[in-house]
Protein backbone atom coordinates (compact mmCIF):
# COMPACT_ATOMS: atom_id res chain seq x y z
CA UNK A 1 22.41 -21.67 -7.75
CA UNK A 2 22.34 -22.97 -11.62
CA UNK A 3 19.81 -21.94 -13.92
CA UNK A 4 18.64 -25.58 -13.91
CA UNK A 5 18.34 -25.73 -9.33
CA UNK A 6 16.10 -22.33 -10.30
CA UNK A 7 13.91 -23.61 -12.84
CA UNK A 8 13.39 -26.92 -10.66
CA UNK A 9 12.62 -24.87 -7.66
CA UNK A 10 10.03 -23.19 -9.96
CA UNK A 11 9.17 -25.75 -11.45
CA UNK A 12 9.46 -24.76 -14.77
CA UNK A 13 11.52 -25.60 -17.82
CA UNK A 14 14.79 -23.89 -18.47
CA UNK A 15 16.15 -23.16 -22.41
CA UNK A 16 19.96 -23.42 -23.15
CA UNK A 17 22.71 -23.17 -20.33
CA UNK A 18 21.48 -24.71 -17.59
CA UNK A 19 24.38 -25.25 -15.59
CA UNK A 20 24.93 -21.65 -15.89
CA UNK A 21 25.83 -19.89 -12.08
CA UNK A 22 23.28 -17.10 -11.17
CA UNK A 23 24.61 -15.24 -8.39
CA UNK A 24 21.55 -12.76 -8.08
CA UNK A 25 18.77 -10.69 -9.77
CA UNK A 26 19.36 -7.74 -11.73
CA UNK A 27 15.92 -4.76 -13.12
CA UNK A 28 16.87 -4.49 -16.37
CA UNK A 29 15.03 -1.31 -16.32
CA UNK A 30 18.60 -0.24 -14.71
CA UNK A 31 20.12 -0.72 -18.01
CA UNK A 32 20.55 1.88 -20.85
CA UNK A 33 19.23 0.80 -24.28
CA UNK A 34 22.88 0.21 -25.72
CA UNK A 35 23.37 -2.11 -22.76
CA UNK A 36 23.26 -5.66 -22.90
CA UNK A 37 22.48 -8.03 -20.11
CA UNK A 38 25.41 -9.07 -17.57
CA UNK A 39 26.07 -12.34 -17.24
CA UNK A 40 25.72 -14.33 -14.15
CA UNK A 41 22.50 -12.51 -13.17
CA UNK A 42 18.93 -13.44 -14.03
CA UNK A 43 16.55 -10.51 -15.18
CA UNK A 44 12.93 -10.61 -15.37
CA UNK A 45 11.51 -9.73 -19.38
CA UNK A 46 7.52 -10.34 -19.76
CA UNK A 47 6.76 -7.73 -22.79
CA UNK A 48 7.73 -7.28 -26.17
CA UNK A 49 8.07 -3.40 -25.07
CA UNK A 50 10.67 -4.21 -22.97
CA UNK A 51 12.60 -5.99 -25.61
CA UNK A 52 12.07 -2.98 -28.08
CA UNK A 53 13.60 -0.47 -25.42
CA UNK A 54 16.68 -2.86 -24.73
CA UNK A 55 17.45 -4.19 -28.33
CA UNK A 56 20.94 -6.10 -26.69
CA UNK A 57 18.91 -7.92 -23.81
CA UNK A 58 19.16 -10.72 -25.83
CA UNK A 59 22.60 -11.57 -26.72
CA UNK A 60 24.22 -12.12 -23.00
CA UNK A 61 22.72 -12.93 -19.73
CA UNK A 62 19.48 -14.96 -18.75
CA UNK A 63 15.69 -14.38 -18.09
CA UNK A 64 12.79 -15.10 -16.47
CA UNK A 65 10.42 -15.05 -19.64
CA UNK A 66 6.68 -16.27 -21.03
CA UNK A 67 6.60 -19.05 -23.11
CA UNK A 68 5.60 -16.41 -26.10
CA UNK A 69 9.22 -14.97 -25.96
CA UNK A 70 11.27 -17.78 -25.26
CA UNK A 71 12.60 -17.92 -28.87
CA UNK A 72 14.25 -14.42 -28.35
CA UNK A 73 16.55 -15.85 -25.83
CA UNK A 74 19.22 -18.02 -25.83
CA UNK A 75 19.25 -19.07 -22.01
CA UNK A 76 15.63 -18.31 -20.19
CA UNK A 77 13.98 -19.82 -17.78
CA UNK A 78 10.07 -20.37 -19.70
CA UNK A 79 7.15 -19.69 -17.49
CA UNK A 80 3.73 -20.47 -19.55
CA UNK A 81 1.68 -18.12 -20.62
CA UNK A 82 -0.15 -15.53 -18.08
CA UNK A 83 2.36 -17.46 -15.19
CA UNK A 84 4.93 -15.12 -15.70
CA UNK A 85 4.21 -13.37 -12.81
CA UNK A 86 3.80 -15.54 -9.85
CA UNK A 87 6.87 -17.27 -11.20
CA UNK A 88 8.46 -13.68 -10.67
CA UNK A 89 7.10 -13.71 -7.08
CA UNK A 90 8.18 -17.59 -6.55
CA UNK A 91 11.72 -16.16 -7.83
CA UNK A 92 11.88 -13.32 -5.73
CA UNK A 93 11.24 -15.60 -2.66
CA UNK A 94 13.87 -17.71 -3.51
CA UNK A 95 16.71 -14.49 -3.37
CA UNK A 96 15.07 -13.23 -0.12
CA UNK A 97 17.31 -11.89 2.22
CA UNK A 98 14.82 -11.21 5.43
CA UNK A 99 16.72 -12.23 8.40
CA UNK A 100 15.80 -14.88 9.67
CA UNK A 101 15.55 -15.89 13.64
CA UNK A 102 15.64 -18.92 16.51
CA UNK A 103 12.55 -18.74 18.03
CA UNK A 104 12.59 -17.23 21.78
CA UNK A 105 12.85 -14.59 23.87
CA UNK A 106 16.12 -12.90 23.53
CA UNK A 107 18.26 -11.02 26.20
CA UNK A 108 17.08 -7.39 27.16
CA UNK A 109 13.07 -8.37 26.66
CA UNK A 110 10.66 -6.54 28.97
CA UNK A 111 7.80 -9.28 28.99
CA UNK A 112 5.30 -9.14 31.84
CA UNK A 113 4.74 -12.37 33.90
CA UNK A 114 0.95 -12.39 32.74
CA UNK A 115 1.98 -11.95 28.69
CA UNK A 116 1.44 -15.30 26.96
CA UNK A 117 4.12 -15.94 24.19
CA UNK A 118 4.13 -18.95 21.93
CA UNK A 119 6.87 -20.82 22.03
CA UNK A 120 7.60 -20.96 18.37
CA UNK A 121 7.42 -16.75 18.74
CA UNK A 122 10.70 -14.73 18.26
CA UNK A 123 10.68 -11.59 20.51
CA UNK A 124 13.76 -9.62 20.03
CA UNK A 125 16.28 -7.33 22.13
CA UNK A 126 14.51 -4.28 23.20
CA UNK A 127 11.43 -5.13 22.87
CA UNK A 128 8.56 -4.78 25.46
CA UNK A 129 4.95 -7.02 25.64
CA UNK A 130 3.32 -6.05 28.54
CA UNK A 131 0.40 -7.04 30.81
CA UNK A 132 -2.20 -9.82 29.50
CA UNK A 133 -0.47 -9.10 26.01
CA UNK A 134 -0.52 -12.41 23.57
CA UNK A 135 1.60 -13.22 20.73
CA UNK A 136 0.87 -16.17 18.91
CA UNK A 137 2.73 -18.85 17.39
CA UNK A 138 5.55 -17.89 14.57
CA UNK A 139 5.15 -14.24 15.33
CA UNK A 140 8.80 -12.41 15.01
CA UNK A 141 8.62 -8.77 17.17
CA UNK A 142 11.29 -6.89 16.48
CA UNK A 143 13.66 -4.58 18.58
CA UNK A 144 11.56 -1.53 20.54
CA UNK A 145 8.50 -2.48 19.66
CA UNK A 146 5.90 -2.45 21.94
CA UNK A 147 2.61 -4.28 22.61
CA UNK A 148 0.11 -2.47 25.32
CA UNK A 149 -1.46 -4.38 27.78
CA UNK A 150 -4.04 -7.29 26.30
CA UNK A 151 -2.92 -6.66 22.66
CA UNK A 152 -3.46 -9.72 20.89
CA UNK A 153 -1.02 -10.62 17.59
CA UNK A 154 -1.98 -13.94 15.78
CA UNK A 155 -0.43 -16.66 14.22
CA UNK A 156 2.54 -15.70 12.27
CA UNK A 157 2.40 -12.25 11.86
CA UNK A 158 5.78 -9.67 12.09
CA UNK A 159 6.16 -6.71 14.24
CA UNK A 160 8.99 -4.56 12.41
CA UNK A 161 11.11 -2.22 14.74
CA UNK A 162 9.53 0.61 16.66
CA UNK A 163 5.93 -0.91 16.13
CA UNK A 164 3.16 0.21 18.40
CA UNK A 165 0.12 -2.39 19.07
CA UNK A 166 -1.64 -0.09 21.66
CA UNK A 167 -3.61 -1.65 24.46
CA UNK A 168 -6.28 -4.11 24.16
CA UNK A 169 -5.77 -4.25 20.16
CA UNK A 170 -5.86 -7.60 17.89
CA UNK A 171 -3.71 -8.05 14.65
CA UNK A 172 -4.42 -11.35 13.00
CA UNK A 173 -2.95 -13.70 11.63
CA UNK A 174 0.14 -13.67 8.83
CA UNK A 175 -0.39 -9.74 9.03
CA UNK A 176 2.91 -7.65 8.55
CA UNK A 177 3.38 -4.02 9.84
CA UNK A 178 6.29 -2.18 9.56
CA UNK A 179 8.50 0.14 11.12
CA UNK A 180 7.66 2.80 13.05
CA UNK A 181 3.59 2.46 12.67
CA UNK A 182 0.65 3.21 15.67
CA UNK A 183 -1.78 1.01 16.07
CA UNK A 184 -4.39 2.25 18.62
CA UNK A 185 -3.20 5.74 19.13
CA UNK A 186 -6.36 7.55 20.68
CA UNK A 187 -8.76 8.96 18.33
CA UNK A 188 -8.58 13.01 17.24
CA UNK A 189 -11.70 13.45 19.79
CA UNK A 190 -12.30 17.17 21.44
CA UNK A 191 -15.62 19.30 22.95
CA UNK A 192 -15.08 22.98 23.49
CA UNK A 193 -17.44 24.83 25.61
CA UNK A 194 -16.49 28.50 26.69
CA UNK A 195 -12.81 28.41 28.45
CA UNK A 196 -12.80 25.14 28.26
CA UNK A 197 -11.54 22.43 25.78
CA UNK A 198 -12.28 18.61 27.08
CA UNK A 199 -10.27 15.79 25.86
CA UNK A 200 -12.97 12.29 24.25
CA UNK A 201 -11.69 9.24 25.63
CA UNK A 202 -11.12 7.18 23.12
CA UNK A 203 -12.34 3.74 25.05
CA UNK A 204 -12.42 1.55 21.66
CA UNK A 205 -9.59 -0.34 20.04
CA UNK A 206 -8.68 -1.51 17.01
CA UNK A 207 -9.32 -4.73 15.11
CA UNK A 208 -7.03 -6.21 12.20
CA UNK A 209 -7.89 -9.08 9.99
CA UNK A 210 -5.77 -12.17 8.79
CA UNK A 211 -3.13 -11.14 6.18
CA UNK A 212 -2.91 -7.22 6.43
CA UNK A 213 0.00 -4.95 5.59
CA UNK A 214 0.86 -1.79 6.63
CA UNK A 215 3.69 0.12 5.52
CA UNK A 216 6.11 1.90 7.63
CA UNK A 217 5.46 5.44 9.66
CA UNK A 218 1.38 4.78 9.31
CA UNK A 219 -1.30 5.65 12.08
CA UNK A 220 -4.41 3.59 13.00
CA UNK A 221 -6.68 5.55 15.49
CA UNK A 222 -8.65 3.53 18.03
CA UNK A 223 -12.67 3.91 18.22
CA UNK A 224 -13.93 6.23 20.75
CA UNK A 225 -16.37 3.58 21.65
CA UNK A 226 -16.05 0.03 19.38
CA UNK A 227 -13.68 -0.85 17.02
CA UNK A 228 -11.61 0.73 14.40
CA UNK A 229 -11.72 -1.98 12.00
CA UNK A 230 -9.19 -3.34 9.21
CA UNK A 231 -10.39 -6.46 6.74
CA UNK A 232 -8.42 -9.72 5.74
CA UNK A 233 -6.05 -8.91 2.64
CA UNK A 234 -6.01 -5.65 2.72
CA UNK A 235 -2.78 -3.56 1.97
CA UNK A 236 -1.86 -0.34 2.84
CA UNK A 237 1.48 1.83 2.22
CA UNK A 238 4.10 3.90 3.83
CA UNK A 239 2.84 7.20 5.93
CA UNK A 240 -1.06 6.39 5.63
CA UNK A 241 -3.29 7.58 8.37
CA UNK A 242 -6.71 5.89 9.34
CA UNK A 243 -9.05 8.04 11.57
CA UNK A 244 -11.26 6.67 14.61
CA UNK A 245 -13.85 4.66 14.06
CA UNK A 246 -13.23 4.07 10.39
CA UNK A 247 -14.39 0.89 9.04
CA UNK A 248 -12.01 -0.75 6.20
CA UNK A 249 -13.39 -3.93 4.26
CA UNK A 250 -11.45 -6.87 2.66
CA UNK A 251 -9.05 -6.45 -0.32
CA UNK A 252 -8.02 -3.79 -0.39
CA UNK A 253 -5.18 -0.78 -1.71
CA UNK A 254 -4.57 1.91 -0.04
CA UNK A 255 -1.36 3.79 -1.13
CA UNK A 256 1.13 6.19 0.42
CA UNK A 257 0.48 9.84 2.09
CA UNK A 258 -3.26 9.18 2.28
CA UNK A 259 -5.31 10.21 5.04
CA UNK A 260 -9.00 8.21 6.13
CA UNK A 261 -11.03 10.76 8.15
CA UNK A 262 -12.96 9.43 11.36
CA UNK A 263 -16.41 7.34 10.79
CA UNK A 264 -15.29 6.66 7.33
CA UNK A 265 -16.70 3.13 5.21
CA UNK A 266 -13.95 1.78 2.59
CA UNK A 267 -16.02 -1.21 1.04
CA UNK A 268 -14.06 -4.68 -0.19
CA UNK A 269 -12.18 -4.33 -3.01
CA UNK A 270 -11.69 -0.62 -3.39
CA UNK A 271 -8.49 0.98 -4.47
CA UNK A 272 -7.20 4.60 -3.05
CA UNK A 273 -4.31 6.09 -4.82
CA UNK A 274 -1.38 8.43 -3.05
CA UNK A 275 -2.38 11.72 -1.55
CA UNK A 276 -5.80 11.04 -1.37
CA UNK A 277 -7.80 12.74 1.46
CA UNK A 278 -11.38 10.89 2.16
CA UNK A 279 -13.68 13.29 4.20
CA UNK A 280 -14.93 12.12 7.66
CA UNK A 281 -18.30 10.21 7.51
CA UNK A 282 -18.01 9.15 4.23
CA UNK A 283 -18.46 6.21 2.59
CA UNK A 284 -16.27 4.72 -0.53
CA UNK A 285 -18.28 1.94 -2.18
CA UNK A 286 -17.31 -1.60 -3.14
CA UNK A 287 -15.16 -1.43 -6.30
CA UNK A 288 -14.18 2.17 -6.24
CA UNK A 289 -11.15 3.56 -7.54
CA UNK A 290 -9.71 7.05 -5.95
CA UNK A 291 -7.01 8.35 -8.26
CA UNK A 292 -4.07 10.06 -6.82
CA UNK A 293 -4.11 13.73 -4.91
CA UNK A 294 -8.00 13.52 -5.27
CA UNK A 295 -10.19 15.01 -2.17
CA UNK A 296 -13.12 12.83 -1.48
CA UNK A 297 -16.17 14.94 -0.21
CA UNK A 298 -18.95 12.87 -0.69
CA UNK A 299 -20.31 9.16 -1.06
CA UNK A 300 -19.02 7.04 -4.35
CA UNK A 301 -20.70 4.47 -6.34
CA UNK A 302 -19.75 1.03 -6.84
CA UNK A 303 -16.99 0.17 -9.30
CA UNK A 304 -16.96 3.85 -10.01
CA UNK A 305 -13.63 5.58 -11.06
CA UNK A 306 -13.28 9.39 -9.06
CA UNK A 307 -10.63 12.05 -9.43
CA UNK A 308 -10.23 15.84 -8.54
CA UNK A 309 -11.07 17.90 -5.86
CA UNK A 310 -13.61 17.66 -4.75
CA UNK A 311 -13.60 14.35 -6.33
CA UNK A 312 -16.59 13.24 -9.32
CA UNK A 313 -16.51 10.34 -11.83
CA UNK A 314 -13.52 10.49 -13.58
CA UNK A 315 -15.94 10.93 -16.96
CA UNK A 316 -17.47 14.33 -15.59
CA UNK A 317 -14.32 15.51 -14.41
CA UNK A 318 -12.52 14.89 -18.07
CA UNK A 319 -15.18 17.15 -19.31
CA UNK A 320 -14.52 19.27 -16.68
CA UNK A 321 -11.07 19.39 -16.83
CA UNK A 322 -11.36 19.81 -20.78
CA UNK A 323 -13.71 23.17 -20.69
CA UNK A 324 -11.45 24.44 -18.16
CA UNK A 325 -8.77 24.37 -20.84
CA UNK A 326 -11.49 26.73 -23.19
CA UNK A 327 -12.35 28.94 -20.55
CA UNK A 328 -9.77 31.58 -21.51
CA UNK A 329 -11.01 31.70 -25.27
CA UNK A 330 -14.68 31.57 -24.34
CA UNK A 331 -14.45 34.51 -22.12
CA UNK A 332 -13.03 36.56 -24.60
CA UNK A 333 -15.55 35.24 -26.95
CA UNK A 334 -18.37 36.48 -24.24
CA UNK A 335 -16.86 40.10 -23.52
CA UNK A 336 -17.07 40.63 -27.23
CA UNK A 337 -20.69 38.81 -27.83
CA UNK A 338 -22.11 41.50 -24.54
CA UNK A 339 -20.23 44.25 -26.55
CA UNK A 340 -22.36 43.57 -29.83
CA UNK A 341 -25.45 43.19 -27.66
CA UNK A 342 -24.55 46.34 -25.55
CA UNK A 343 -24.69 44.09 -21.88
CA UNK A 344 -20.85 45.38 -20.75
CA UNK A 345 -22.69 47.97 -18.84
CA UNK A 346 -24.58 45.32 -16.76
CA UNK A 347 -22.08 43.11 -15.87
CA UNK A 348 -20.13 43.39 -12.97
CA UNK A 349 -16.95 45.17 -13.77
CA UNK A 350 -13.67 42.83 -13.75
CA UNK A 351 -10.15 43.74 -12.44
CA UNK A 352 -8.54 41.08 -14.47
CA UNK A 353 -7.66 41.72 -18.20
CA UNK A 354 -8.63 39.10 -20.96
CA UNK A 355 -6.47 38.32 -23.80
């Protein structure tokens, strides 16, 4: 494509060398600083920053820009102000590579007789939908994945490669999971009694909302009774785990190597960071914000910021975190004030030198 078919297909106006070839994308965060950009590639510049760290990006090349940095450019494609970044996403779209697929079923599919498959649907080699299962219209299921008897998958959602959708589940519509991810897997439910350990059932399922991700190598528990429950728009990342029962509203982030414990509440619009474990029975309020390797342990607030272990407001735990940083100093400072006052005697003795 030219720099002029992009900007039309954007829809937005192009500056200088418009019939210039652009045969891909390029991050210019690839580049060194003595670097300049290479021509016949289109690189994405939105901050002044990014112009101060790469003081060539200028002279060859052309960008994706805001209308505030156009002048620094001598071919850019000029998305207004605050645009930049859906034009980015609109850009992105247009260099996609996703295979794409005929619809049908294709050779070496295990369907079941009573499995209802749209006809629009793309089912893949090595794939297997079994009893009662349904997979709506536009759906694309991928090679060895499976869906469980009476699993439901709406409207145009994908099934990525080795994707389990365990019996009697629903995904909704436009949702996306990826490779290698467990929906429905039976909840971590056990009673011991003397000599004897007894196995729940887990006779729930799980329920997914219109336009969910989920990342690759994750684990969705189903409900030992109800549902497990996922809301519309949220997204969650690579190798996350959601216990039984857990109850997730809409919008929002969950990132990678987190773990939900059972019965747990995740209100709309809260935000979990990586390597975040949230205590069983818990619930994270509307608005929170976990920050990374934190260990939640009790309830949040609304719109409150937590970090730490166990996790508090991000405020408390600064001052925390900040007389932890004394606490050397002010021990010595105590072992000499008890000395003055004659206390060592009464104080339990210590098997750890101070400074």
């Amino acid at each position: 494509m030219t720099l002029h078919e992009i900007g039309e297909a954007l829809n937005i106006p192009v500056k200088g060398g418009a019939g210039c070839a652009v045969r891909g994308l390029r991050d210019i965060e690839r580049l060194a600083p003595e670097q300049p950009l290479e021509d016949g590639y289109l690189y994405f510049i939105e901050s002044k920053n990014v112009l101060r760290r790469h003081p060539l990006c200028a002279e060859r090349g052309a960008v994706l820009t805001t209308a505030g940095l156009a002048d620094q450019f001598s071919r850019a494609l000029v998305a207004p102000d605050g645009q930049a970044r859906t034009a980015f996403i609109k850009l992105l779209k247009l260099f996609d590579k996703t295979p794409r697929f005929k619809p049908g079923q294709y050779p070496a599919v295990a369907v079941h007789p009573s499995a209802r498959i749209a006809d629009t649907a793309v089912v893949l080699p090595g794939a297997v939908v079994m009893e009662g299962a349904v997979v709506g219209a536009h759906c694309v299921v991928y090679p060895n994945a499976v869906i469980e008897p009476y699993g439901e998958i709406g409207e145009g959602s994908v099934l990525y490669a080795c994707v389990v959708i365990g019996h009697h589940c629903r995904v909704g519509k436009r949702c996306i999971i990826h490779g290698g991810t467990v929906i429905g897997a039976d909840g971590f439910g056990f009673y011991d009694e003397p000599g004897q350990r007894h196995k729940i059932p887990q006779i729930g399922n799980v329920s997914i909302g219109d336009d969910v991700e989920i990342g690759a190598g994750c684990t969705v528990d189903r409900a030992t009774i109800e549902s497990t429950t996922i809301g519309e728009h949220t997204k969650i990342d690579d190798q996350v785990h959601i216990g039984h029962n857990a109850q997730l509203g809409r919008y929002i982030y969950i990132v990678g190597n987190t773990a939900i414990g059972g019965s747990v509440v995740i209100e709309d619009g809260a935000m979990i960071s990586g390597m975040v474990i949230v205590k069983d029975h818990l619930k994270v309020a509307r608005g929170s914000i976990v920050m990374g390797m934190s260990g939640v342990a009790q309830d949040t607030e609304p719109k409150q910021a937590y970090f730490g272990t166990p996790a508090k407001p991000a405020r408390q735990m600064h001052k925390i975190h900040a007389a932890m940083e004394r606490l050397p100093e002010l021990l010595v400072k105590v072992r000499r004030l008890e000395e003055k006052l004659g206390l060592e005697d009464e104080r339990p003795a210590s098997k750890t030198p101070l400074a």
